[in-house]
PDB file of N, CA and C in Angstrom:
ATOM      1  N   UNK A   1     -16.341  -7.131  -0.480  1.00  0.00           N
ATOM      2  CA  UNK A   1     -16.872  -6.695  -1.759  1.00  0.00           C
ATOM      3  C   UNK A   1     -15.718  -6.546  -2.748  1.00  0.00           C
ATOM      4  N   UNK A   2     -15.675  -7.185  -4.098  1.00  0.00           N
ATOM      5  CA  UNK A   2     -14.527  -7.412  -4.832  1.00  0.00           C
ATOM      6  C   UNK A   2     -14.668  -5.482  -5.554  1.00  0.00           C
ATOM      7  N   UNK A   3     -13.440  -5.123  -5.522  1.00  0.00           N
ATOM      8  CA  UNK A   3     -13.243  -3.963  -5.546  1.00  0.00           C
ATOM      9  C   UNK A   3     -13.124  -2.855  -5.059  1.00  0.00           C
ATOM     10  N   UNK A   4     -13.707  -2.711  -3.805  1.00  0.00           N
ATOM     11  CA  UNK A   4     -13.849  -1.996  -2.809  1.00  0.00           C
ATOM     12  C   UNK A   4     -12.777  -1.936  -2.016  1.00  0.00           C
ATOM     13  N   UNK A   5     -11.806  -1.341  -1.011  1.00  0.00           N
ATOM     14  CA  UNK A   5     -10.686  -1.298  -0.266  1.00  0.00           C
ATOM     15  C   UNK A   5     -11.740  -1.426   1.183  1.00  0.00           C
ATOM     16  N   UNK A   6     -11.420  -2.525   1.975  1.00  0.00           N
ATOM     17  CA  UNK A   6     -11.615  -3.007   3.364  1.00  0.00           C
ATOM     18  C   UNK A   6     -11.460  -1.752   4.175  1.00  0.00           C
ATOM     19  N   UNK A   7     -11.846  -1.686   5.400  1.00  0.00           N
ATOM     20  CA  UNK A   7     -11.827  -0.523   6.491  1.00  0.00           C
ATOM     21  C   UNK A   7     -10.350  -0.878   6.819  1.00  0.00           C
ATOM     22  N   UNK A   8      -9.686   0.030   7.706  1.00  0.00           N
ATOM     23  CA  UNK A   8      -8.399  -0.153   7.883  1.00  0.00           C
ATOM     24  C   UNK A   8      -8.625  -0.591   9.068  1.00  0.00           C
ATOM     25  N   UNK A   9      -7.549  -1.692   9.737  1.00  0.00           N
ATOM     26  CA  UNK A   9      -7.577  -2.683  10.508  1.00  0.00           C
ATOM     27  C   UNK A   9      -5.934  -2.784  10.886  1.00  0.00           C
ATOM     28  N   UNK A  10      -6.015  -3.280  12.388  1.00  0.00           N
ATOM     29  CA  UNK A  10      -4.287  -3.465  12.806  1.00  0.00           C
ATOM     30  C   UNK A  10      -3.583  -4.958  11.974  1.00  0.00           C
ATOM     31  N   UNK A  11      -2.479  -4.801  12.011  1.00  0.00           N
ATOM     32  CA  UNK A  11      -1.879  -5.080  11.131  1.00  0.00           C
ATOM     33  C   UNK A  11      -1.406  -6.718  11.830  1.00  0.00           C
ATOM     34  N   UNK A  12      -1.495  -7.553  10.868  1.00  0.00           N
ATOM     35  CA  UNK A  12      -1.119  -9.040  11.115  1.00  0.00           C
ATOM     36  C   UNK A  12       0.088  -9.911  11.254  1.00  0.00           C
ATOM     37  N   UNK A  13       0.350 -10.540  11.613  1.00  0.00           N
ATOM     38  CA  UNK A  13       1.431 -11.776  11.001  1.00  0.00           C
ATOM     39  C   UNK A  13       1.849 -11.580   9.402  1.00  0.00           C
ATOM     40  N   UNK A  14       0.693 -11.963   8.694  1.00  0.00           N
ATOM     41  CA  UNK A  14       0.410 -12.451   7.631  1.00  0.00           C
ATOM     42  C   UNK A  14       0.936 -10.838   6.442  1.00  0.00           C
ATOM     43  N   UNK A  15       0.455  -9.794   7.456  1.00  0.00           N
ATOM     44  CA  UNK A  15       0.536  -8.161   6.781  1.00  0.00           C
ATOM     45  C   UNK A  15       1.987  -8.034   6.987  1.00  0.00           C
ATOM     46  N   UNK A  16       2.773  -8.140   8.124  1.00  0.00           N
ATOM     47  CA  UNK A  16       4.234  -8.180   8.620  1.00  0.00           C
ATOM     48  C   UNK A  16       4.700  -9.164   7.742  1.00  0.00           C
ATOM     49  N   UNK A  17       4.500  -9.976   7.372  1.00  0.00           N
ATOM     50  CA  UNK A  17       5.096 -11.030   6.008  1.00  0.00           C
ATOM     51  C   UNK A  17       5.207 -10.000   4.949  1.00  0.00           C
ATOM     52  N   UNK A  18       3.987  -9.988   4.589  1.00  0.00           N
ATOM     53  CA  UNK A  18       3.813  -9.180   3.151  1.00  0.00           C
ATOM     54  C   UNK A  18       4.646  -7.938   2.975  1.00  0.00           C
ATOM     55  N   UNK A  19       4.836  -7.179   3.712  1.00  0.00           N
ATOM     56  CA  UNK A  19       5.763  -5.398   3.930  1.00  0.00           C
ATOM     57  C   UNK A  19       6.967  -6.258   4.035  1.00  0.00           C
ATOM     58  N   UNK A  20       7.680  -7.432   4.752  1.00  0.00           N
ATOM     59  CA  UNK A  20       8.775  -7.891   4.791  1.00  0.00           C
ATOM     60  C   UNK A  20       9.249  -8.313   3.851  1.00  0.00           C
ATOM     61  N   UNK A  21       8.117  -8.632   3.193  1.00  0.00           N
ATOM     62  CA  UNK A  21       9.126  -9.268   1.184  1.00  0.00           C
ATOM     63  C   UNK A  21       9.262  -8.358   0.531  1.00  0.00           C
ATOM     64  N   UNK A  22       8.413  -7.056   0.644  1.00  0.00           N
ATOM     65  CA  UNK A  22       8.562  -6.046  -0.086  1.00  0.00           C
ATOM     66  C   UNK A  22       9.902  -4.671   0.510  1.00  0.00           C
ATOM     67  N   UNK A  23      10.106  -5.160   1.266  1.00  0.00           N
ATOM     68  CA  UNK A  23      11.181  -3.940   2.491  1.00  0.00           C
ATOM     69  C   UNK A  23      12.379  -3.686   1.080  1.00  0.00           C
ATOM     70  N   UNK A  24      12.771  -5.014   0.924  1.00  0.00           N
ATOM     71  CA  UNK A  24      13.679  -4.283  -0.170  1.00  0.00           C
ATOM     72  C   UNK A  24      13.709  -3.830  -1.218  1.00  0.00           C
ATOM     73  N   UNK A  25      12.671  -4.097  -1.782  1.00  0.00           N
ATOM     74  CA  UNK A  25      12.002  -3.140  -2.967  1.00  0.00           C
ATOM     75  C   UNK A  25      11.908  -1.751  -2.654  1.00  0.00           C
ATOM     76  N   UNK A  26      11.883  -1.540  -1.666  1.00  0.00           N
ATOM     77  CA  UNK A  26      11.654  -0.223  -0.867  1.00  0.00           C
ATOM     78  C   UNK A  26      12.527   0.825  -0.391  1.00  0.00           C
ATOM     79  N   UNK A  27      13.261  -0.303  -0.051  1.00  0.00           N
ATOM     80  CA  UNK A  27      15.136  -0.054   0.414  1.00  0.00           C
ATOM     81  C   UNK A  27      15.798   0.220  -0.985  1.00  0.00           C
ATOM     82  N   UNK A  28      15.703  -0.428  -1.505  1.00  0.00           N
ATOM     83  CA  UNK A  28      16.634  -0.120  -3.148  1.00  0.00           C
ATOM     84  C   UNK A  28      16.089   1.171  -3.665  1.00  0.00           C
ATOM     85  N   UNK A  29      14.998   1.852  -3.506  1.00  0.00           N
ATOM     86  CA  UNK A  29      13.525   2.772  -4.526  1.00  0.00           C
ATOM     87  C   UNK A  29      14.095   3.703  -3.637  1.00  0.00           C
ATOM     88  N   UNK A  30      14.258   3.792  -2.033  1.00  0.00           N
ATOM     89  CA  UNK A  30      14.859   5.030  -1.121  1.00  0.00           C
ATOM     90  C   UNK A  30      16.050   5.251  -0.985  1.00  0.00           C
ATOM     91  N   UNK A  31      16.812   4.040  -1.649  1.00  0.00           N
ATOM     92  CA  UNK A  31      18.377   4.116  -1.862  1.00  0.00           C
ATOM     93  C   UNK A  31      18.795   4.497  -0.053  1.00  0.00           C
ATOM     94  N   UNK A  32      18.235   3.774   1.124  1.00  0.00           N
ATOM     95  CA  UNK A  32      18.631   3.750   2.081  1.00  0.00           C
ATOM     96  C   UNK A  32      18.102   2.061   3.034  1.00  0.00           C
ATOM     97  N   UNK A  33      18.320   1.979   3.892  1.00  0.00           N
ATOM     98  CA  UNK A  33      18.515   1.197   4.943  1.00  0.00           C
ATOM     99  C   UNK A  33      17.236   1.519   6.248  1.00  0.00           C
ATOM    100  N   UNK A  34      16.093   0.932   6.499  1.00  0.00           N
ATOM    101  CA  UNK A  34      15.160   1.599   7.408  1.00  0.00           C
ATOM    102  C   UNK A  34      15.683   0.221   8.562  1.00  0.00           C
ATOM    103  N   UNK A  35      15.794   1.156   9.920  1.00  0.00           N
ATOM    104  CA  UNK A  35      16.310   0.368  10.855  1.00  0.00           C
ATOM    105  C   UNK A  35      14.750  -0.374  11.562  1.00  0.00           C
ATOM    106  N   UNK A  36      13.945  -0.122  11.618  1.00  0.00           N
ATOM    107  CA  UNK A  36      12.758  -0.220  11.920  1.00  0.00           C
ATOM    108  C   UNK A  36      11.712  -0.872  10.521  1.00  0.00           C
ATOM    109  N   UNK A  37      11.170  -2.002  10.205  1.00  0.00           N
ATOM    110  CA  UNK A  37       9.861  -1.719   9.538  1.00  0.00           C
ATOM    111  C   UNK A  37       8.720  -2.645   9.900  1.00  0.00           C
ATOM    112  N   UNK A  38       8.145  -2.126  10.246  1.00  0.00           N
ATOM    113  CA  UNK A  38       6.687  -2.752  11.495  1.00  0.00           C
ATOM    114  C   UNK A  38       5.575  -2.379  11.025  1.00  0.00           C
ATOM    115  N   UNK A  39       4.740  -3.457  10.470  1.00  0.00           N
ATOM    116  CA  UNK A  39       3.704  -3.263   9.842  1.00  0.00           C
ATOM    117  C   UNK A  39       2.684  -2.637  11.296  1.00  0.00           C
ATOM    118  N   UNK A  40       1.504  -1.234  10.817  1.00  0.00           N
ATOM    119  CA  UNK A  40       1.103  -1.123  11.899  1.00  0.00           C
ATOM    120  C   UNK A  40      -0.482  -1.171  11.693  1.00  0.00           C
ATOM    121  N   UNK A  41      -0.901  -1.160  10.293  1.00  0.00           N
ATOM    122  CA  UNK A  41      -2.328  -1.313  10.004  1.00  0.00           C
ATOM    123  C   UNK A  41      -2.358  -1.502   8.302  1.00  0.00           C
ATOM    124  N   UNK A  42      -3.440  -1.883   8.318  1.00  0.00           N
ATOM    125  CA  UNK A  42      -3.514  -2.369   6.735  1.00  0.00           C
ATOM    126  C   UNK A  42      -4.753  -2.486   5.715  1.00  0.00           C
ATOM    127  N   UNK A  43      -4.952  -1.769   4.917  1.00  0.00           N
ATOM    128  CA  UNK A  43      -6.755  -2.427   4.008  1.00  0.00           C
ATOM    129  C   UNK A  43      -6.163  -3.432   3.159  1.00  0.00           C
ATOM    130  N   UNK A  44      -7.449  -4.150   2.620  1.00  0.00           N
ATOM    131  CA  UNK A  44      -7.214  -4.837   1.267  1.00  0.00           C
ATOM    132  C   UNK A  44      -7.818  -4.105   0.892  1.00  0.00           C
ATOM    133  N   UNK A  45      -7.754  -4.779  -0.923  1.00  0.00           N
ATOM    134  CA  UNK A  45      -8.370  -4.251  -2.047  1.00  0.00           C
ATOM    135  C   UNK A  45      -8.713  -6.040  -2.975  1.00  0.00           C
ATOM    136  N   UNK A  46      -9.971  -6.239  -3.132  1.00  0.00           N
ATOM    137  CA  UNK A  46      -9.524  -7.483  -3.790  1.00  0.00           C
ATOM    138  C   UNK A  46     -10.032  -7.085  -5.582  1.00  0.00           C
ATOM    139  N   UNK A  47      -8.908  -7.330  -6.402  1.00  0.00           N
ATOM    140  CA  UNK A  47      -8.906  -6.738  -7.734  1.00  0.00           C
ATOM    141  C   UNK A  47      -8.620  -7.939  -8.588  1.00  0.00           C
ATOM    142  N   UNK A  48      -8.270  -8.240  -9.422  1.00  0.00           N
ATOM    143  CA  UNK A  48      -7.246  -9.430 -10.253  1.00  0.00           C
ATOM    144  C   UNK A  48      -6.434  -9.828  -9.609  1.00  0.00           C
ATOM    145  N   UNK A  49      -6.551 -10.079  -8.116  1.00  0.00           N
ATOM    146  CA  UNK A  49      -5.243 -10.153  -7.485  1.00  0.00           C
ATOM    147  C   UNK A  49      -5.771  -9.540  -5.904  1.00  0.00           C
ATOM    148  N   UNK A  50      -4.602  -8.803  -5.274  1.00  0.00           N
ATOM    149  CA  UNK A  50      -4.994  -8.249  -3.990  1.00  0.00           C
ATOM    150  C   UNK A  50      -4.125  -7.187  -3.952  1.00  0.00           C
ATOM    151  N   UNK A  51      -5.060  -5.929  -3.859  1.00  0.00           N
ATOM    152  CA  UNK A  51      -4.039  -4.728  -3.134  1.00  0.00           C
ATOM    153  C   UNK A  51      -3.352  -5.015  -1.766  1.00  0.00           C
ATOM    154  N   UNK A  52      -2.759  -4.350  -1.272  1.00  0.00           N
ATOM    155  CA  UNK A  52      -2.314  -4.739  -0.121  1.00  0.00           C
ATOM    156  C   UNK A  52      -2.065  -2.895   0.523  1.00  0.00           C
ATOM    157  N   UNK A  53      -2.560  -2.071   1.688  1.00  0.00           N
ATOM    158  CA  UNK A  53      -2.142  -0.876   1.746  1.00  0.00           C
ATOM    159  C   UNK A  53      -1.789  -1.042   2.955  1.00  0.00           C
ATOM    160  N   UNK A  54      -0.638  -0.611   3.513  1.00  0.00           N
ATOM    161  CA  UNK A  54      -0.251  -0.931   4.225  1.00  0.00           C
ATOM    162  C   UNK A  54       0.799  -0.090   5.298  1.00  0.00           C
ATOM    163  N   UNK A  55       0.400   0.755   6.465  1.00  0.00           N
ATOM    164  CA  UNK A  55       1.004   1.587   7.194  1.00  0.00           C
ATOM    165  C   UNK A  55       2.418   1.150   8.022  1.00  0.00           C
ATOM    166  N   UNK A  56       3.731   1.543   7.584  1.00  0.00           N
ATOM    167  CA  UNK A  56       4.596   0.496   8.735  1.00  0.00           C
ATOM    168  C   UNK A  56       5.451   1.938   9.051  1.00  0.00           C
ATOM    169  N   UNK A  57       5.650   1.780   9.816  1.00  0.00           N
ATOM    170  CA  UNK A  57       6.632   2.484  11.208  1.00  0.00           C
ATOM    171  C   UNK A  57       8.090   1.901  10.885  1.00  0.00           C
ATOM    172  N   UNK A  58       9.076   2.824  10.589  1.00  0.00           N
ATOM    173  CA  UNK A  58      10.563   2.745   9.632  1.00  0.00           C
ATOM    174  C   UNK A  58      11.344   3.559  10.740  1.00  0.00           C
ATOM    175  N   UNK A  59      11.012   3.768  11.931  1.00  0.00           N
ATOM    176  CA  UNK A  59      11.804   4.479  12.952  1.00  0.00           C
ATOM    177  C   UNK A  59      11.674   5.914  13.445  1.00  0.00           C
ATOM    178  N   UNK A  60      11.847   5.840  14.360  1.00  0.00           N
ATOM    179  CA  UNK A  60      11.235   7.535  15.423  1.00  0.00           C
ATOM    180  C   UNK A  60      10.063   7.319  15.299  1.00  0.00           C
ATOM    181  N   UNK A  61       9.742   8.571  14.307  1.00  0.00           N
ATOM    182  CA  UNK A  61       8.405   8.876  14.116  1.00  0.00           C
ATOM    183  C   UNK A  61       7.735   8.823  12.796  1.00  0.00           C
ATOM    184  N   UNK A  62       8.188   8.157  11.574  1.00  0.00           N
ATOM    185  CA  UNK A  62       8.396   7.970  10.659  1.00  0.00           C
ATOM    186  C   UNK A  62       7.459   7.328  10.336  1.00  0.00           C
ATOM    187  N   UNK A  63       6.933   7.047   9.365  1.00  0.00           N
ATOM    188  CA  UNK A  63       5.947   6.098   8.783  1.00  0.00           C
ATOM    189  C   UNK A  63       6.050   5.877   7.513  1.00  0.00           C
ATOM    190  N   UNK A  64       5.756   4.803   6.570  1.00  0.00           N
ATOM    191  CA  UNK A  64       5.502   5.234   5.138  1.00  0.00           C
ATOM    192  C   UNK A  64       4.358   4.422   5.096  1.00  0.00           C
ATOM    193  N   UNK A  65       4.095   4.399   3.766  1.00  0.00           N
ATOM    194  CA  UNK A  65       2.548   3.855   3.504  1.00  0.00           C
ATOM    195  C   UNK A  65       2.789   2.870   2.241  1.00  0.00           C
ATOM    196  N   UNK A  66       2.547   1.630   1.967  1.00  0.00           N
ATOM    197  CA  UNK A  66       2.547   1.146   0.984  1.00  0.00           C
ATOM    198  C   UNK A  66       1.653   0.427   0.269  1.00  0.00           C
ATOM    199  N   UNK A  67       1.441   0.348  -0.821  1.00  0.00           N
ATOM    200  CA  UNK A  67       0.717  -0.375  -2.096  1.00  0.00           C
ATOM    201  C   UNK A  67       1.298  -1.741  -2.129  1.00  0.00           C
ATOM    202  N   UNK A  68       0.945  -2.764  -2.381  1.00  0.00           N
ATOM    203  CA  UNK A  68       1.398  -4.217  -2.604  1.00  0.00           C
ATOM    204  C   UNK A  68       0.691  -4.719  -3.173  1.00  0.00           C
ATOM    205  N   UNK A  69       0.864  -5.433  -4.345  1.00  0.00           N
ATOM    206  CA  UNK A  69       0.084  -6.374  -5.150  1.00  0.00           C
ATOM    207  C   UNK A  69       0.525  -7.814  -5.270  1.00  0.00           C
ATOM    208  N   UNK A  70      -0.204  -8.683  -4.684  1.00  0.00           N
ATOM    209  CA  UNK A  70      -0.444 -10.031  -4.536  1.00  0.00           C
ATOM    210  C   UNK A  70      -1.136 -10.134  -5.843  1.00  0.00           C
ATOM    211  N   UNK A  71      -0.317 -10.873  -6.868  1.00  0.00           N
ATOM    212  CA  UNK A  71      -1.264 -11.847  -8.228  1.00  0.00           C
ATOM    213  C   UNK A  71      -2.105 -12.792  -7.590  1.00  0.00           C
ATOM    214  N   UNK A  72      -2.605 -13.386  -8.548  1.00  0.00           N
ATOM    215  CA  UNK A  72      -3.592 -14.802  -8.360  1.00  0.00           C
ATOM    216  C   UNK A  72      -2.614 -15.606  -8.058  1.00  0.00           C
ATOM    217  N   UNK A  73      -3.227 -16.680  -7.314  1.00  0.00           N
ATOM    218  CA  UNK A  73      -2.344 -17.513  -7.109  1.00  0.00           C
ATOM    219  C   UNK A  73      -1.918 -18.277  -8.042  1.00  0.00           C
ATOM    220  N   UNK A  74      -2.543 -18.724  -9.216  1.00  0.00           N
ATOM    221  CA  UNK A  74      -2.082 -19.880 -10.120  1.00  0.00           C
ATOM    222  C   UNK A  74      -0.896 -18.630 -11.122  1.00  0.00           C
ATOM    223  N   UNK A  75      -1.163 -17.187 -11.306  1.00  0.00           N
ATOM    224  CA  UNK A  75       0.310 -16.987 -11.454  1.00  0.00           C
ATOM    225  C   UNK A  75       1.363 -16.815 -10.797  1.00  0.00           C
ATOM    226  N   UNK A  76       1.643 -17.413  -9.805  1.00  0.00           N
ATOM    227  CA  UNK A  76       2.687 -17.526  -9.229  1.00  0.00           C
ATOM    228  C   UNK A  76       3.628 -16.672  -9.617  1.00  0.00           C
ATOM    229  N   UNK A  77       3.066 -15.482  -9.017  1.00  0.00           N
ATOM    230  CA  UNK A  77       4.309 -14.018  -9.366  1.00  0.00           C
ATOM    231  C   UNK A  77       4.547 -13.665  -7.697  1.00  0.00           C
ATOM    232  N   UNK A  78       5.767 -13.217  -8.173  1.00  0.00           N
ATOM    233  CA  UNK A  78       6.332 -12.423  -6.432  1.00  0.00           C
ATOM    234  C   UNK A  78       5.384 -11.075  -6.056  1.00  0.00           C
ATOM    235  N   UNK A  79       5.412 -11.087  -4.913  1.00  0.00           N
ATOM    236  CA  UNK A  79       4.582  -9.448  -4.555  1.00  0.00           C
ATOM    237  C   UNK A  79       5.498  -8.281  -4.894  1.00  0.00           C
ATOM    238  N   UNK A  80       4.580  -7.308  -5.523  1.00  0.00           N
ATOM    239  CA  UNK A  80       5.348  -6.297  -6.007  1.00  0.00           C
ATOM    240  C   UNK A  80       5.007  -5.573  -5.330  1.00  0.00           C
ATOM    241  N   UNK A  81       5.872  -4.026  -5.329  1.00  0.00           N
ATOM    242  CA  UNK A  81       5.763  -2.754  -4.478  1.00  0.00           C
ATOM    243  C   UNK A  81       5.264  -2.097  -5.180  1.00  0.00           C
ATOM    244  N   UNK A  82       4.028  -1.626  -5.396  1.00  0.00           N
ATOM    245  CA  UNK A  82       2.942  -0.921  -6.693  1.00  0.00           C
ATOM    246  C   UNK A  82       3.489   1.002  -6.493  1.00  0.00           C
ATOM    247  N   UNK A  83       3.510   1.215  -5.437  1.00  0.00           N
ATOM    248  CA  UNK A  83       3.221   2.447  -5.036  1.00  0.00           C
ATOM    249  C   UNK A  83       3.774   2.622  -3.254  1.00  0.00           C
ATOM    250  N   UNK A  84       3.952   3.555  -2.950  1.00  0.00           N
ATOM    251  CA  UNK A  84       4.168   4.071  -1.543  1.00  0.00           C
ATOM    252  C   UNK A  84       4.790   5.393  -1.599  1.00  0.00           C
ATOM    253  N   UNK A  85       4.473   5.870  -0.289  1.00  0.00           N
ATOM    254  CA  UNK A  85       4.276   7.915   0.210  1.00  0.00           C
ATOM    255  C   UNK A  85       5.493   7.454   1.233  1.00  0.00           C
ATOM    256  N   UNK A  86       6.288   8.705   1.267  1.00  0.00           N
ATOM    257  CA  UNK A  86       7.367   8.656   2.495  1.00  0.00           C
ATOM    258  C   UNK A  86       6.910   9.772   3.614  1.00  0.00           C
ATOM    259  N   UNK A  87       7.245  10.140   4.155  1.00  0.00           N
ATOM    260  CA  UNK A  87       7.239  11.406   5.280  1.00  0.00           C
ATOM    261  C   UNK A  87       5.567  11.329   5.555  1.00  0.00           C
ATOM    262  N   UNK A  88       5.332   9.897   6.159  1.00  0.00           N
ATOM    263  CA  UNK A  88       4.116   9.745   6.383  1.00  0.00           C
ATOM    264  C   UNK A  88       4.155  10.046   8.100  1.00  0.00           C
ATOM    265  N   UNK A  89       3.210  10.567   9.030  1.00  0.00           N
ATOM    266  CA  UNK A  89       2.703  10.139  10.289  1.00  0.00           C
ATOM    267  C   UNK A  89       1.651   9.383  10.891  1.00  0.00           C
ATOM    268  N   UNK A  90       1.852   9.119  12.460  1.00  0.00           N
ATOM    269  CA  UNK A  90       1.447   7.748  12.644  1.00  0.00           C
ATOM    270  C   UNK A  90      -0.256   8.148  12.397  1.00  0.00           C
ATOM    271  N   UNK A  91      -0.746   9.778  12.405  1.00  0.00           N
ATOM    272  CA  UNK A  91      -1.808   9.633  12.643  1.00  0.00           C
ATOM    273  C   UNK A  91      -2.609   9.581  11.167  1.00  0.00           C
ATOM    274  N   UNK A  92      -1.663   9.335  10.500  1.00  0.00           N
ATOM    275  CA  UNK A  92      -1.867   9.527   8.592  1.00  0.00           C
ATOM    276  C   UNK A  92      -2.962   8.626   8.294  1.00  0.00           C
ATOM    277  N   UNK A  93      -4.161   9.174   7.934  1.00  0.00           N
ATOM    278  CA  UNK A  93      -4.881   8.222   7.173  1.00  0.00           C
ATOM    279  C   UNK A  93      -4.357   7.525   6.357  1.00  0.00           C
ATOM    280  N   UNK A  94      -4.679   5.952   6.238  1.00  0.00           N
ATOM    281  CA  UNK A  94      -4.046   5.069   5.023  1.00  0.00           C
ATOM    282  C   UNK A  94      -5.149   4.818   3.876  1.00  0.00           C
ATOM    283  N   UNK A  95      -5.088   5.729   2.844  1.00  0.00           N
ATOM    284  CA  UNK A  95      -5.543   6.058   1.786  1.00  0.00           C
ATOM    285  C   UNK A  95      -5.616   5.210   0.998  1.00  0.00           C
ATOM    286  N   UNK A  96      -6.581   5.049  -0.267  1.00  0.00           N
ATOM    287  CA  UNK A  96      -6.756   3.840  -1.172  1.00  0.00           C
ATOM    288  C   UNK A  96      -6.332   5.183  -2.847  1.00  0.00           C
ATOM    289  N   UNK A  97      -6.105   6.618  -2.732  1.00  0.00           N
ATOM    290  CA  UNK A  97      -6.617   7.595  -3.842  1.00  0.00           C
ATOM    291  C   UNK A  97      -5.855   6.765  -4.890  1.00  0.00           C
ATOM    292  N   UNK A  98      -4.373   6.258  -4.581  1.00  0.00           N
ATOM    293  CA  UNK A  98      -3.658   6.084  -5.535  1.00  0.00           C
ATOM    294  C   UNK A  98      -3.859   5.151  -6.448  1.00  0.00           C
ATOM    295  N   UNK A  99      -4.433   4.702  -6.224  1.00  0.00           N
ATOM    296  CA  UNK A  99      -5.230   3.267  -6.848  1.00  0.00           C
ATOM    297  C   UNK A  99      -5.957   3.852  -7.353  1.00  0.00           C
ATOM    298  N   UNK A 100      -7.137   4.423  -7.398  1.00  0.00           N
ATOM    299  CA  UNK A 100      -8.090   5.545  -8.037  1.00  0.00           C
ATOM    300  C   UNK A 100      -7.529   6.023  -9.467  1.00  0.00           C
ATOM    301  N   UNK A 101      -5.849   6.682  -8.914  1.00  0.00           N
ATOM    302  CA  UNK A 101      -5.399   7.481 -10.036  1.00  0.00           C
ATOM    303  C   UNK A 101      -4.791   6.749 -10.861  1.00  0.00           C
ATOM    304  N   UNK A 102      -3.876   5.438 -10.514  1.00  0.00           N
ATOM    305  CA  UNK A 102      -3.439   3.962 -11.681  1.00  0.00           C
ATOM    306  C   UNK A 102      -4.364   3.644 -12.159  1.00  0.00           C
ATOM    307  N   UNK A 103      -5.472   3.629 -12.048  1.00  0.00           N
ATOM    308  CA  UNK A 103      -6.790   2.959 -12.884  1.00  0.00           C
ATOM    309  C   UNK A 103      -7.168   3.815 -13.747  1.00  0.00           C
ATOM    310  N   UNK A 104      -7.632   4.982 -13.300  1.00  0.00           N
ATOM    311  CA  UNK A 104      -8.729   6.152 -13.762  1.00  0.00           C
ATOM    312  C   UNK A 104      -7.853   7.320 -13.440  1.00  0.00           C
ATOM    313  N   UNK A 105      -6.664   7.684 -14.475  1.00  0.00           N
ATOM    314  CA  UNK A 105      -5.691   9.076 -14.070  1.00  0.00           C
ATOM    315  C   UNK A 105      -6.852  10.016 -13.899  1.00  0.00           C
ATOM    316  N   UNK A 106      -7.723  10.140 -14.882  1.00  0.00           N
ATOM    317  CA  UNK A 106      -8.444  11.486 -15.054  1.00  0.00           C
ATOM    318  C   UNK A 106      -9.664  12.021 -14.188  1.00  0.00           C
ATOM    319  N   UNK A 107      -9.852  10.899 -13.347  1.00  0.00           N
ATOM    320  CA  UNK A 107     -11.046  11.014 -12.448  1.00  0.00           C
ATOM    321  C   UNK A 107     -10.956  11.579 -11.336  1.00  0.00           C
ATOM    322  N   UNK A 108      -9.618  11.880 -10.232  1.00  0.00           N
ATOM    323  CA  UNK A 108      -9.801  12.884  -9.676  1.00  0.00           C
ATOM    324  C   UNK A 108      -9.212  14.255  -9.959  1.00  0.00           C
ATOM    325  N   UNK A 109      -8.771  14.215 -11.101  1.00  0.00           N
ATOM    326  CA  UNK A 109      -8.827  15.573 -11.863  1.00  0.00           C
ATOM    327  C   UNK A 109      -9.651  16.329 -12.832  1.00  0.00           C
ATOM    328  N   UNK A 110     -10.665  15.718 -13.254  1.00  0.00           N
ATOM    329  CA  UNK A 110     -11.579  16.280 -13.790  1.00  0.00           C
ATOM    330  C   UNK A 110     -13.023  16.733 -12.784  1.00  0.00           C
ATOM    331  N   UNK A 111     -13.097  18.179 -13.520  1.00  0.00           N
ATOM    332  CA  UNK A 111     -14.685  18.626 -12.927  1.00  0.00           C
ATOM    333  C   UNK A 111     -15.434  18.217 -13.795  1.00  0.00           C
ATOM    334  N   UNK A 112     -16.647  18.336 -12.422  1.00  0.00           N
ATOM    335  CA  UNK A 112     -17.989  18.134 -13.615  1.00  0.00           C
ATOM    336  C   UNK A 112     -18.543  18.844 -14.440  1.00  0.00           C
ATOM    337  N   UNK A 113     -19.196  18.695 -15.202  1.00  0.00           N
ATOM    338  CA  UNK A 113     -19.013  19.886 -16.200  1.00  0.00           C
ATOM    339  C   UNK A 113     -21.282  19.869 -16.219  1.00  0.00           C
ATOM    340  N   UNK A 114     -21.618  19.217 -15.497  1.00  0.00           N
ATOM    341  CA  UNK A 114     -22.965  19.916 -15.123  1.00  0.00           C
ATOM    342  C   UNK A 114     -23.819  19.213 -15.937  1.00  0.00           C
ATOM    343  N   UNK A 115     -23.488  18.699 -17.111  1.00  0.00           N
ATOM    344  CA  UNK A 115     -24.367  17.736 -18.043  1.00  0.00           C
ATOM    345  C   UNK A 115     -24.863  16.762 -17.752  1.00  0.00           C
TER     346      UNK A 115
END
């Protein structure tokens, strides 16, 4: 369903590609070196493009979580690192909120007001 974020699912070839082009975007943003990064599960999102969310294992017990955006293909843009959480665990739900809040800041901060 175009818009919707996919159930979360173990993580691919194709998902281990995608976190691998993005590692150094990631590496430069943490201003460190992850000895470990192993994609371990993943949703889509299909938007103007493709979210990409994506759980990888960075060593011990470590996890982070990342956002990736795949353009269309006819723009032939590199995958970018949209978003990602650090001091994640393995049993961490992999969340779609942040996407929620880049689109629509005000929607999970506003109450309803009953009208």
């Amino acid at each position: 369903m175009c818009g919707a974020p996919s159930a979360a699912q173990p993580a691919t070839a194709e998902t281990q590609n995608i976190a691998d082009q993005v590692r150094s975007q990631l590496e430069e943003k943490e201003n460190k070196k992850f000895p470990v990064f192993k994609a371990v599960s993943f949703r889509s999102q299909v938007v103007a493009g493709t979210n990409y969310f994506i759980k990888v294992h960075v060593g011990d017990e470590e996890f982070v979580h990342l956002r990736v955006f795949q353009s269309l293909p006819h723009e032939n843009k590199p995958l970018t690192l949209s978003d990602y959480q650090t001091n994640k665990a393995k049993h961490d739900e992999l969340r779609t909120t942040s996407v929620i809040k880049a689109v629509f800041p005000n929607l999970l901060s506003e109450k309803p007001t009953g009208k």
